[in-house]
C-alpha atoms as a PDB file:
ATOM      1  CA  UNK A   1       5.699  26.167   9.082  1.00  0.00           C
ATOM      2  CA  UNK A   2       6.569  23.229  10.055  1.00  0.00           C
ATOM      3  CA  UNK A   3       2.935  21.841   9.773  1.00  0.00           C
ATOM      4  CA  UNK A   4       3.037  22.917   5.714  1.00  0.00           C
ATOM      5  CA  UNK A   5       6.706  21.380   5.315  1.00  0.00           C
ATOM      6  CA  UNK A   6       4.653  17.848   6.760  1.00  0.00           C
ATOM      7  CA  UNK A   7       2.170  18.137   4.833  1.00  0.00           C
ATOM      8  CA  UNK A   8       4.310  18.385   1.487  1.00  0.00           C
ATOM      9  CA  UNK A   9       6.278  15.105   3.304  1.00  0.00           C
ATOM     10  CA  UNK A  10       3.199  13.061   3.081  1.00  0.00           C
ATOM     11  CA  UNK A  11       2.289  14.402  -0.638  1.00  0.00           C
ATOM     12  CA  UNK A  12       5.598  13.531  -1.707  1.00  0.00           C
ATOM     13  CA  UNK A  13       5.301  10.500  -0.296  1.00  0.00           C
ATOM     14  CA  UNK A  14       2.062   9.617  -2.131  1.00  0.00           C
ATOM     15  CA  UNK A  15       3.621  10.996  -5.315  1.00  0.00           C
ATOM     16  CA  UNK A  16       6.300   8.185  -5.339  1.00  0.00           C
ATOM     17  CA  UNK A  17       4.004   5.507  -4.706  1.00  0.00           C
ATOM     18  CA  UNK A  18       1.999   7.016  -7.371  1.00  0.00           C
ATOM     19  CA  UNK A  19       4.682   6.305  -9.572  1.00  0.00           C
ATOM     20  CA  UNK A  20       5.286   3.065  -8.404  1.00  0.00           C
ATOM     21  CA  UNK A  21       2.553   1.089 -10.260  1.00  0.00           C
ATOM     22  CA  UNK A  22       3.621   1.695 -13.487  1.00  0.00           C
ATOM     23  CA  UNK A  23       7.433   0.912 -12.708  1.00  0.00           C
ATOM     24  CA  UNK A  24       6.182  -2.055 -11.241  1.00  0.00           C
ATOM     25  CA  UNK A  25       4.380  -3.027 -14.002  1.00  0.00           C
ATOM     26  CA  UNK A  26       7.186  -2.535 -16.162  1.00  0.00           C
ATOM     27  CA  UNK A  27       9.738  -4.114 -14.004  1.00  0.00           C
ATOM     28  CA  UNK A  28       7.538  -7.169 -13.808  1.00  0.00           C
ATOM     29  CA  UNK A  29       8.224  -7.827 -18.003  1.00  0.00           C
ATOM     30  CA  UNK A  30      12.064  -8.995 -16.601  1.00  0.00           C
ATOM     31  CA  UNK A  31      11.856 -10.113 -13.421  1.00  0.00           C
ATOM     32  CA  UNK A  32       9.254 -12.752 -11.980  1.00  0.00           C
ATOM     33  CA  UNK A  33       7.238 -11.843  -8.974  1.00  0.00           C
ATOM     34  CA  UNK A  34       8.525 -13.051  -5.964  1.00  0.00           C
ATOM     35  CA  UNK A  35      12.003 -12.205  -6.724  1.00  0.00           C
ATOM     36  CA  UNK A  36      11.266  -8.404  -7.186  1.00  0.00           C
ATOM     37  CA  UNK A  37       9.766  -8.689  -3.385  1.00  0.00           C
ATOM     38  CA  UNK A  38      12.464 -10.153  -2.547  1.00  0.00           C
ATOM     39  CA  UNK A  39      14.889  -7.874  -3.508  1.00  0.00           C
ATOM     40  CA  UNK A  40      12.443  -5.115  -2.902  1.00  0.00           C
ATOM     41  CA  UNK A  41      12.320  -6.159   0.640  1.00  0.00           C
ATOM     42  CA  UNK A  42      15.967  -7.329   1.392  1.00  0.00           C
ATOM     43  CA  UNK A  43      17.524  -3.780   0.493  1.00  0.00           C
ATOM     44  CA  UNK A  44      14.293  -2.173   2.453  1.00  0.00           C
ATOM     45  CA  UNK A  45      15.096  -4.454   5.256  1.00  0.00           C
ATOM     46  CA  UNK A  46      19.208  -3.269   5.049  1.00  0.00           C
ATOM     47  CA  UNK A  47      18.617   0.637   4.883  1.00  0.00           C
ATOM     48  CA  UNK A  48      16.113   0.533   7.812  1.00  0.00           C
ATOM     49  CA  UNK A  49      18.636  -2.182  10.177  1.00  0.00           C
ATOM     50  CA  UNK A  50      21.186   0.530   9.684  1.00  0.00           C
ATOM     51  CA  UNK A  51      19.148   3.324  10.411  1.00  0.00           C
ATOM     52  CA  UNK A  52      17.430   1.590  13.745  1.00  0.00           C
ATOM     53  CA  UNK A  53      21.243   0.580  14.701  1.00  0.00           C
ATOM     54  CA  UNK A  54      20.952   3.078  17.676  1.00  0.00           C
ATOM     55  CA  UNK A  55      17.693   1.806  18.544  1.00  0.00           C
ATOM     56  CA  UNK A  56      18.296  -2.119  18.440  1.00  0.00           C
ATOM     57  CA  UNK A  57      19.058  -1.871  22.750  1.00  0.00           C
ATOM     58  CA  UNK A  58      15.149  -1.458  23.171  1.00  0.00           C
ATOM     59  CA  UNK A  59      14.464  -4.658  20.810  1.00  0.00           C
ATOM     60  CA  UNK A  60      12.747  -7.420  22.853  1.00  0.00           C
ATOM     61  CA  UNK A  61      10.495 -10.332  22.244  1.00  0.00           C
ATOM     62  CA  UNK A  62       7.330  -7.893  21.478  1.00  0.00           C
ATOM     63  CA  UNK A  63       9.197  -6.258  18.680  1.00  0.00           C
ATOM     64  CA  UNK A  64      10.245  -9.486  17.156  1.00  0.00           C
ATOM     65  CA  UNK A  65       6.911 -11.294  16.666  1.00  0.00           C
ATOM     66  CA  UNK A  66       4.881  -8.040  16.319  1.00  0.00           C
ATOM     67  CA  UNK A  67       7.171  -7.009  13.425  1.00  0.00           C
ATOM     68  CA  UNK A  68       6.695 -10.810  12.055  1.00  0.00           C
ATOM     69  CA  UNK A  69       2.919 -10.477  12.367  1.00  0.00           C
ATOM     70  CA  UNK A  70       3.119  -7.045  10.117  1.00  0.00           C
ATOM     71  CA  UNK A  71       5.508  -8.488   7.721  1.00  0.00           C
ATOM     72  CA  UNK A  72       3.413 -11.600   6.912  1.00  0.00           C
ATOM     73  CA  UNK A  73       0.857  -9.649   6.031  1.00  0.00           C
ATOM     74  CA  UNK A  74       2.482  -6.818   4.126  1.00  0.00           C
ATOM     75  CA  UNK A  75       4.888  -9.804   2.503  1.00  0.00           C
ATOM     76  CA  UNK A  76       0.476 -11.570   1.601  1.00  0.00           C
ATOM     77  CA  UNK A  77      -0.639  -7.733   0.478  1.00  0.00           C
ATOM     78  CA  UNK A  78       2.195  -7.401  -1.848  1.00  0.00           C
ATOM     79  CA  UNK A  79       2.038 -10.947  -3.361  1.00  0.00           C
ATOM     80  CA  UNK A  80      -1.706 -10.788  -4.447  1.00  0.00           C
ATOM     81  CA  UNK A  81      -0.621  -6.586  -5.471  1.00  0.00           C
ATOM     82  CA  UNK A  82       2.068  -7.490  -7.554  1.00  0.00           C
ATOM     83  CA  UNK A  83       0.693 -10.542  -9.026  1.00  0.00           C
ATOM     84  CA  UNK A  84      -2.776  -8.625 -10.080  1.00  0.00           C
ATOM     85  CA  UNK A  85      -0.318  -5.702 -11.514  1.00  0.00           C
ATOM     86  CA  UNK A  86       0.360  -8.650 -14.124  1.00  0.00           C
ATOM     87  CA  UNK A  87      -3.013  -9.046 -14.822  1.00  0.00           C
ATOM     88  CA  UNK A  88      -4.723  -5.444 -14.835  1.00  0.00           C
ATOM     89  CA  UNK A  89      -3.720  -2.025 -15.613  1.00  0.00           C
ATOM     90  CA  UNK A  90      -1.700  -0.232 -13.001  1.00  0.00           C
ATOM     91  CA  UNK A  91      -4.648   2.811 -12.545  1.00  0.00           C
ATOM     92  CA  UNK A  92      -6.930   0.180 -11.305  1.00  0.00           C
ATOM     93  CA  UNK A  93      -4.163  -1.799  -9.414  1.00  0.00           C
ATOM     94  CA  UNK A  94      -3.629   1.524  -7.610  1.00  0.00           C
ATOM     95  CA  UNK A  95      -7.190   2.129  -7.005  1.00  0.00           C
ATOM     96  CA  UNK A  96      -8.678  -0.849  -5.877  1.00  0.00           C
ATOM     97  CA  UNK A  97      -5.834  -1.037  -3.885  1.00  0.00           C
ATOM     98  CA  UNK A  98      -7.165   1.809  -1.667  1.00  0.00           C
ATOM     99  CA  UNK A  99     -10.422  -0.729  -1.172  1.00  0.00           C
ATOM    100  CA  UNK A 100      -7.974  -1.438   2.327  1.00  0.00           C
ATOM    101  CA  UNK A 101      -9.858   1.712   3.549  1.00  0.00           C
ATOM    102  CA  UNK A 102     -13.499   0.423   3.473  1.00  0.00           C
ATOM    103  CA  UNK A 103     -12.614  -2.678   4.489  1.00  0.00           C
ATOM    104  CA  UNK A 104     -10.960  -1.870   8.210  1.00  0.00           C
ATOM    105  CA  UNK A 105     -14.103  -0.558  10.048  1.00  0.00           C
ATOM    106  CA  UNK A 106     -16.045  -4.022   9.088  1.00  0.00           C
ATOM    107  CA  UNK A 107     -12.314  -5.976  10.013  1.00  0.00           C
ATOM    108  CA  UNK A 108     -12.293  -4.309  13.209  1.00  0.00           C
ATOM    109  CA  UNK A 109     -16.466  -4.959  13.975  1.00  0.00           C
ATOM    110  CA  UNK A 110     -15.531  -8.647  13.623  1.00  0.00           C
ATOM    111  CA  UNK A 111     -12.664  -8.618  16.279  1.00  0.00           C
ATOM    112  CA  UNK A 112     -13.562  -6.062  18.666  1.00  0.00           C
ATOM    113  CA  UNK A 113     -17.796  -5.938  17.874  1.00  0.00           C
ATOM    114  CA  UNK A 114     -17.428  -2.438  17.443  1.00  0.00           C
ATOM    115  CA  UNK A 115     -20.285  -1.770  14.527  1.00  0.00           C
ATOM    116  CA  UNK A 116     -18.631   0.908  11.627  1.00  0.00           C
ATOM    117  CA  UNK A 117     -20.056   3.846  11.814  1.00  0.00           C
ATOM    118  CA  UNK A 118     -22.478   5.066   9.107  1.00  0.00           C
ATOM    119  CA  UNK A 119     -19.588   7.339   7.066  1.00  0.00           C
ATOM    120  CA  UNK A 120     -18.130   3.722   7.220  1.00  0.00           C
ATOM    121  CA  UNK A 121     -21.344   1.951   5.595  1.00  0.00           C
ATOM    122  CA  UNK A 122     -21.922   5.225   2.920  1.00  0.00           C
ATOM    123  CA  UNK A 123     -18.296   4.082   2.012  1.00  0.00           C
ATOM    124  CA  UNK A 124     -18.877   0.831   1.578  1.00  0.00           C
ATOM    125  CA  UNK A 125     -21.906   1.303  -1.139  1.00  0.00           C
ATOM    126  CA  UNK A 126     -20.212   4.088  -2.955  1.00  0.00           C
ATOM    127  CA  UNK A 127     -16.603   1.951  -2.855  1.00  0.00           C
ATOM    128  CA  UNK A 128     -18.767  -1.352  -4.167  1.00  0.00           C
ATOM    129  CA  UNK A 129     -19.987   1.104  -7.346  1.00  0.00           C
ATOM    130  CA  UNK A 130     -16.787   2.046  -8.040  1.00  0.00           C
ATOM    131  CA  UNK A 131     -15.527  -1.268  -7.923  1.00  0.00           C
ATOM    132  CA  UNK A 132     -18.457  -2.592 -10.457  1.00  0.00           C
ATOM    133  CA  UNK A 133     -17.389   0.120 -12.904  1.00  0.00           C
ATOM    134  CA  UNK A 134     -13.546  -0.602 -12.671  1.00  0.00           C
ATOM    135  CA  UNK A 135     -13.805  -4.238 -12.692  1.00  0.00           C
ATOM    136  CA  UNK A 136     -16.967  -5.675 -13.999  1.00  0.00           C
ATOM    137  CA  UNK A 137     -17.084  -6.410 -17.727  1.00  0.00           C
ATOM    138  CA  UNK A 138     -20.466  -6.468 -19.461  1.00  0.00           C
ATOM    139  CA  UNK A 139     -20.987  -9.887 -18.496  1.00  0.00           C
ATOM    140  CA  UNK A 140     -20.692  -8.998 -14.885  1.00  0.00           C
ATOM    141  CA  UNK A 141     -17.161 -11.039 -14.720  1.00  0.00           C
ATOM    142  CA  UNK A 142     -14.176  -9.599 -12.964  1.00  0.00           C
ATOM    143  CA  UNK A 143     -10.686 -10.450 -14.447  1.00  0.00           C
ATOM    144  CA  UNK A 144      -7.934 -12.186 -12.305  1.00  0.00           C
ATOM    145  CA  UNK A 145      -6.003  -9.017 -12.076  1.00  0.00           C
ATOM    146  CA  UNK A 146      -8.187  -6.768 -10.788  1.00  0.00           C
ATOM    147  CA  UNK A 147      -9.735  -9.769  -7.610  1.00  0.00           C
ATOM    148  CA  UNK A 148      -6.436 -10.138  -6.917  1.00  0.00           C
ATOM    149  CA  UNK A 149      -5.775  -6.477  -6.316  1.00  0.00           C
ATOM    150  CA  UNK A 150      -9.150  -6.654  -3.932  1.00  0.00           C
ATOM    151  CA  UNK A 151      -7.589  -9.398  -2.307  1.00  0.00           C
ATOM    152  CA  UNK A 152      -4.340  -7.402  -1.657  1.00  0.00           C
ATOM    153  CA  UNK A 153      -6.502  -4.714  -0.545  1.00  0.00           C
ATOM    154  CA  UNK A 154      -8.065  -7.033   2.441  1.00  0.00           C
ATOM    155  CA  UNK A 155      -4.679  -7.994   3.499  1.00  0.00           C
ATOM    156  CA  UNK A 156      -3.187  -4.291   3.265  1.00  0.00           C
ATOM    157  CA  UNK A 157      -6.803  -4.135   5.802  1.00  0.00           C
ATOM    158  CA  UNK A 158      -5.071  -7.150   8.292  1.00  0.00           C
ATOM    159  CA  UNK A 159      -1.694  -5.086   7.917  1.00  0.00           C
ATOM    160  CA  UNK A 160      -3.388  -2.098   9.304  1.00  0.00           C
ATOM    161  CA  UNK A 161      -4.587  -3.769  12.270  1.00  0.00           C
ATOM    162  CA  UNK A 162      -2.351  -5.836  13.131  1.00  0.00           C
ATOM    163  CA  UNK A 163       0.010  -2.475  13.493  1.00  0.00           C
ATOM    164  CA  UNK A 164      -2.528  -0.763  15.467  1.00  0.00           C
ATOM    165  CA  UNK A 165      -2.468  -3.698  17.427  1.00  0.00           C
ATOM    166  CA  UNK A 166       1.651  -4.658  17.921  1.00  0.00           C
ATOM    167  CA  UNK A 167       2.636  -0.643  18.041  1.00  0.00           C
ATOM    168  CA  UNK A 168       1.977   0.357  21.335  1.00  0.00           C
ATOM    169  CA  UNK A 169       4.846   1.250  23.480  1.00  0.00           C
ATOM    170  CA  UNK A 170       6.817  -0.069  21.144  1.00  0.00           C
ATOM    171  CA  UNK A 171       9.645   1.748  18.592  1.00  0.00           C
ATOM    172  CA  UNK A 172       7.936   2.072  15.172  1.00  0.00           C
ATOM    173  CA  UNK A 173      11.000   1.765  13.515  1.00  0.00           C
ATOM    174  CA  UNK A 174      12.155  -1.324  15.503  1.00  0.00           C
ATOM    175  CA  UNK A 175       8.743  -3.198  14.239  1.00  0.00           C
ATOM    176  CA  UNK A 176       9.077  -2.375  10.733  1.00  0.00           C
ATOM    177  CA  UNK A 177      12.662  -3.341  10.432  1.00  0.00           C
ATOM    178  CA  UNK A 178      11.247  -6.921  11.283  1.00  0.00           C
ATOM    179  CA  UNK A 179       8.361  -6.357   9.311  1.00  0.00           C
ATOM    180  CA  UNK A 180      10.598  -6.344   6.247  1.00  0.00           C
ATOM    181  CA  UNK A 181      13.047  -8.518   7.205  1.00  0.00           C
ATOM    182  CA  UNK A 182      10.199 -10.965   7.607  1.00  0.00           C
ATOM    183  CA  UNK A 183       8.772 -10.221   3.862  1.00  0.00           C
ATOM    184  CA  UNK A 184      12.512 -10.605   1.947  1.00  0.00           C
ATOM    185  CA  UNK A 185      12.762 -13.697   4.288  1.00  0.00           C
ATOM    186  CA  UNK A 186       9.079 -15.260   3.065  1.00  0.00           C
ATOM    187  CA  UNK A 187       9.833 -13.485  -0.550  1.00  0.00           C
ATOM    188  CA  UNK A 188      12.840 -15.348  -0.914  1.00  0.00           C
ATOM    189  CA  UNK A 189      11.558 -18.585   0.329  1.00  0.00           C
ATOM    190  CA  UNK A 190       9.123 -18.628  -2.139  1.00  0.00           C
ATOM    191  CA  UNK A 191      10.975 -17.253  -5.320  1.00  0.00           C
ATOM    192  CA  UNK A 192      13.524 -20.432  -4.867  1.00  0.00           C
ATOM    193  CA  UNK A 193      10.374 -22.788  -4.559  1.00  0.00           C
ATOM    194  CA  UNK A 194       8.091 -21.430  -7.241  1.00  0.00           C
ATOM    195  CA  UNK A 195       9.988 -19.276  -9.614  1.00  0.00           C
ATOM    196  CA  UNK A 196      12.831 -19.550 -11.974  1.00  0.00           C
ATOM    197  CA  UNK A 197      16.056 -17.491 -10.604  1.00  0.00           C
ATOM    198  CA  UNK A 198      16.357 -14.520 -13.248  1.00  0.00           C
ATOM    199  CA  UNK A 199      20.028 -14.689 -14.267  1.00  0.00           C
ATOM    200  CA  UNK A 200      20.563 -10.705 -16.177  1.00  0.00           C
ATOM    201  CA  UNK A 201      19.169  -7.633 -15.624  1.00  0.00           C
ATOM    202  CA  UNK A 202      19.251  -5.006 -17.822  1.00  0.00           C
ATOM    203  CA  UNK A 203      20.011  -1.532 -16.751  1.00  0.00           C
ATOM    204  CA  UNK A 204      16.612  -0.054 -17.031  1.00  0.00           C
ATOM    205  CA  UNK A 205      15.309  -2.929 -14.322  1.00  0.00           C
ATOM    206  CA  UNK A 206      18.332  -2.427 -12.517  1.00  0.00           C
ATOM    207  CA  UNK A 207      17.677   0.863 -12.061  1.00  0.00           C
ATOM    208  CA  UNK A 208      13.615   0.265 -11.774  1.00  0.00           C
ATOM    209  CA  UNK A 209      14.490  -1.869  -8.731  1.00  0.00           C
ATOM    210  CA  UNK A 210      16.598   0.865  -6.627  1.00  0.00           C
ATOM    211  CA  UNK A 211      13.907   3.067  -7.430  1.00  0.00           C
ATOM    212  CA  UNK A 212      11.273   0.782  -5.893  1.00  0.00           C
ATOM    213  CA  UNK A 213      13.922  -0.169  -3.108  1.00  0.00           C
ATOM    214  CA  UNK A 214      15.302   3.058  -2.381  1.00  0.00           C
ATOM    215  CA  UNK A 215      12.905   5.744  -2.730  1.00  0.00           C
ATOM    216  CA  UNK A 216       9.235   3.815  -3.399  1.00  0.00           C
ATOM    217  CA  UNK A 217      10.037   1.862   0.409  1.00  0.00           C
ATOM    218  CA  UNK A 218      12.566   3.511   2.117  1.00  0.00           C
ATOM    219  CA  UNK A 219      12.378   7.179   1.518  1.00  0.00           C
ATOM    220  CA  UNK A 220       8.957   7.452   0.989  1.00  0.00           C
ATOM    221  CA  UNK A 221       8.372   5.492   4.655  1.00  0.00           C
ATOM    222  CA  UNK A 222      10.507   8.267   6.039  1.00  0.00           C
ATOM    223  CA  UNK A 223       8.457  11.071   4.652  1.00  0.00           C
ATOM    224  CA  UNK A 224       5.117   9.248   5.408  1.00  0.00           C
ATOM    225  CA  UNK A 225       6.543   8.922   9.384  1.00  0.00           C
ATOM    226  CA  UNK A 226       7.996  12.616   9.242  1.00  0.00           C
ATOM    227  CA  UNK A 227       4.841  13.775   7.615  1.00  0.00           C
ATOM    228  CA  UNK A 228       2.738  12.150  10.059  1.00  0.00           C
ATOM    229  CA  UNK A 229       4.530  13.207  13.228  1.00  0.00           C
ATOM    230  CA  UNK A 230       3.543  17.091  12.245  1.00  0.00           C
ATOM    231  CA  UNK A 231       0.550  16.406  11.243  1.00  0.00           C
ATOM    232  CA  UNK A 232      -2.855  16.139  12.104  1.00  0.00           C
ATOM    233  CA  UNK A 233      -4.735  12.641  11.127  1.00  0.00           C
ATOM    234  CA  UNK A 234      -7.761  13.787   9.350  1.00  0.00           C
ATOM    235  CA  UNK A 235      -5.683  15.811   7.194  1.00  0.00           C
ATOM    236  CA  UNK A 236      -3.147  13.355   6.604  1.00  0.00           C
ATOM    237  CA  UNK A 237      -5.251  10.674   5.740  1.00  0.00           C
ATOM    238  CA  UNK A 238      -6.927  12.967   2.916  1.00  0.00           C
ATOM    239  CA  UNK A 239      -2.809  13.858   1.771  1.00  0.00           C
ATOM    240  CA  UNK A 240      -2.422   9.940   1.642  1.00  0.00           C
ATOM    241  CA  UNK A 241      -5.943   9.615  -0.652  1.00  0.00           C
ATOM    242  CA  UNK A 242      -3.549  10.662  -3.547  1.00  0.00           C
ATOM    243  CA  UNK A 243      -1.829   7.987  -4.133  1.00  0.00           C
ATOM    244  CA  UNK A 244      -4.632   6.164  -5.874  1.00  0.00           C
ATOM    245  CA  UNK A 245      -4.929   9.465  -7.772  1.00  0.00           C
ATOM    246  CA  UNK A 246      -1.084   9.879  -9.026  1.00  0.00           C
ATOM    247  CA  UNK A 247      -1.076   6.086  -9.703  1.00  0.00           C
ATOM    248  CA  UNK A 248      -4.126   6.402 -12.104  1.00  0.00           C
ATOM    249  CA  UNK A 249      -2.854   9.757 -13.631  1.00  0.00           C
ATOM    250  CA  UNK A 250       0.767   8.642 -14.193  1.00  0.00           C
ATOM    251  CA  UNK A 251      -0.540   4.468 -15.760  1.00  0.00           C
ATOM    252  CA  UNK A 252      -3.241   7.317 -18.440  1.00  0.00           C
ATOM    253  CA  UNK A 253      -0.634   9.735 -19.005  1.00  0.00           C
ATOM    254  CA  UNK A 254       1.969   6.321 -19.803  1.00  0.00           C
ATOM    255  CA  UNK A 255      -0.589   4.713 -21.858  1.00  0.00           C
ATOM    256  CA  UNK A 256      -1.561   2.196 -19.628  1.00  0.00           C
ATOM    257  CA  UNK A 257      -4.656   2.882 -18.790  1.00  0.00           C
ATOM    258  CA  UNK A 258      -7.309   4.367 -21.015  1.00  0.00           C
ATOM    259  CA  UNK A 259      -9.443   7.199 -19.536  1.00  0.00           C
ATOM    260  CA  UNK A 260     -13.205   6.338 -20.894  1.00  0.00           C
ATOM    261  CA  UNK A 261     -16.473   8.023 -19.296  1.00  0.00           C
ATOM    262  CA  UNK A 262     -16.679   4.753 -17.216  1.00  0.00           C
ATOM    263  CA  UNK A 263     -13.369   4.596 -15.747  1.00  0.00           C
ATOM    264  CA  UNK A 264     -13.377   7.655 -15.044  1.00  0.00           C
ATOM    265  CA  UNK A 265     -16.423   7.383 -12.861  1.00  0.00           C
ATOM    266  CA  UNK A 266     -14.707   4.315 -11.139  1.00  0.00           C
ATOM    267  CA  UNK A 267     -11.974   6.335  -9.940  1.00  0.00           C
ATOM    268  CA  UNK A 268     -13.759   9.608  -8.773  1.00  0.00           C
ATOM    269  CA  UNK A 269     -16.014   7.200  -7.124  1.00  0.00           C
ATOM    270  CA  UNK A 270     -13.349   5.514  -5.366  1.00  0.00           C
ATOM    271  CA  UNK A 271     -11.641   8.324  -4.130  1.00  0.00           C
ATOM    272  CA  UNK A 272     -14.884   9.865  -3.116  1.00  0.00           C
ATOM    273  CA  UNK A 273     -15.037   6.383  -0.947  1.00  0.00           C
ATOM    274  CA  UNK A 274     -11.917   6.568   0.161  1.00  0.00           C
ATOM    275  CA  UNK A 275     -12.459  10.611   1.484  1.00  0.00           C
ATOM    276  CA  UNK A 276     -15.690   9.305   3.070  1.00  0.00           C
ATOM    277  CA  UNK A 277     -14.020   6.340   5.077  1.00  0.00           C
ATOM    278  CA  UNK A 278     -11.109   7.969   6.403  1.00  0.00           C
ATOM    279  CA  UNK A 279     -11.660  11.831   6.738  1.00  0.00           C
ATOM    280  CA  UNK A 280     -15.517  11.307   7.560  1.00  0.00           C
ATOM    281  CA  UNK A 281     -16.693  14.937   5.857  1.00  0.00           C
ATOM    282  CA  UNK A 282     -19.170  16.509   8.053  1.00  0.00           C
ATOM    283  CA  UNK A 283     -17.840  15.015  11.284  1.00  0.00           C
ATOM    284  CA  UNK A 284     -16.578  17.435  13.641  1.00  0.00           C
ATOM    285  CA  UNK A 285     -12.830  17.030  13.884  1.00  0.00           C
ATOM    286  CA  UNK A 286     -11.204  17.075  17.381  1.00  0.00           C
ATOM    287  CA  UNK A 287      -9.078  19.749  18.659  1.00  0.00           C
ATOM    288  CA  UNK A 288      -5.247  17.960  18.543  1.00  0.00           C
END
């Protein structure tokens, strides 16, 4: 039982990050940029000091800088994210998002010269098709919005490993209090150098940014590390495969997006890339 209840955590997790793209999208028509992460990250980075309060006793240096490392590069993953979401429609923001997935294994071969395997290369190839029929237009071009989103999706790649790297034996939630303290802190620095301070919101944004504060960061994290605790990794990385899936199917449902033969080829290729990379079909699965 409790292995079902985790594995609706996780899917209810990817559900509202599904539904995060197109808020974000719409938020971004009142609010510049940096100053949504900012905010975004500054009430993330509140709710999670308060719930770590027990926890801050087994904060040392190792927390601190780790946590910095992961927040740089979530704070750099979110930038070139957002920024694209200006620029393309939030389907393909949410897919070639997920390009994070092919890109570890070859990450990891450059620092630790451990060669992907071939599920890893398959991915690759089918993930580069699906990005050619998202993104390229018929002069073989690709718009700003959508390389920025593949350049999020690198850095989401870095923020991968440098967790693996910084997490162990040390408290998860510890390290990602930092992490977001470090992103409102870099956020903020940047919105007062580069962006003009927004001086009314409207209730609708108002509301948009709780939602991506509250429940899009915060709650969802929770379910993800709930989920995850119960759950095996194989099948939670397939649960967490969805997101791309609700983001595309809530931004064609909205309007954003508009479902033609060859978009829709992009994203069942890029989720078939995605299934490839990280549950490895075929594989034998070991016994947790």
């Amino acid at each position: 039982m409790k292995n079902y209840w985790a594995k609706i955590a996780i899917l209810s997790a990817t559900l509202i990050w599904g539904t995060s793209f197109v808020i974000m999208k719409d938020t971004l028509d009142s609010i510049p940029t940096l100053y949504l992460l900012a905010i975004r990250f500054s009430i993330a980075a509140l709710l999670l000091f308060i719930v770590s309060i027990p926890k801050l006793k087994k904060i040392d240096l190792g927390h601190i800088t780790g946590g910095a490392l992961m927040g740089l590069f979530l704070f750099l993953a979110y930038v070139f994210q957002t920024y694209g979401l200006v620029y393309t429609t939030p389907g393909k923001n949410a897919f070639l998002t997920t390009s994070y997935c092919i890109i570890v294994p070859f990450l990891y071969w450059i620092l630790v010269r451990k060669r992907p395997d071939k599920y890893n290369i398959i991915a690759a190839f089918t993930g580069l098709i699906g990005i050619g029929l998202l993104s390229l237009d018929s002069g073989l071009s690709i718009n700003a919005g959508d390389a920025l989103t593949l350049a999020c999706g690198f850095f989401y790649a870095c923020h991968i490993l440098a967790t693996a790297g910084v997490s162990s034996g040390r408290d998860m939630f510890l390290l990602i209090t930092v992490q977001f303290f470090t992103a409102a802190i870099l956020a903020s620095i940047g919105a007062m150098l580069f962006e003009e301070l927004p001086t009314h919101f409207s209730v609708a944004t108002t509301v948009n940014i709780l939602y991506l504060s509250v429940v899009a960061t915060t709650i969802a994290l929770f379910l993800q590390a709930i989920g995850q605790k119960y759950t095996d990794p194989n099948s939670a990385s397939l649960i967490l495969t969805f997101e791309s899936v609700f983001g595309a199917g809530f931004s064609i449902i909205l309007g954003y997006d508009d479902l033609t033969i060859r978009s829709a080829l992009g994203f069942i290729i890029m989720f078939i890339a995605v299934i490839i990379s990280e549950v490895k079909p075929g594989k034998k699965r070991k016994q947790i």
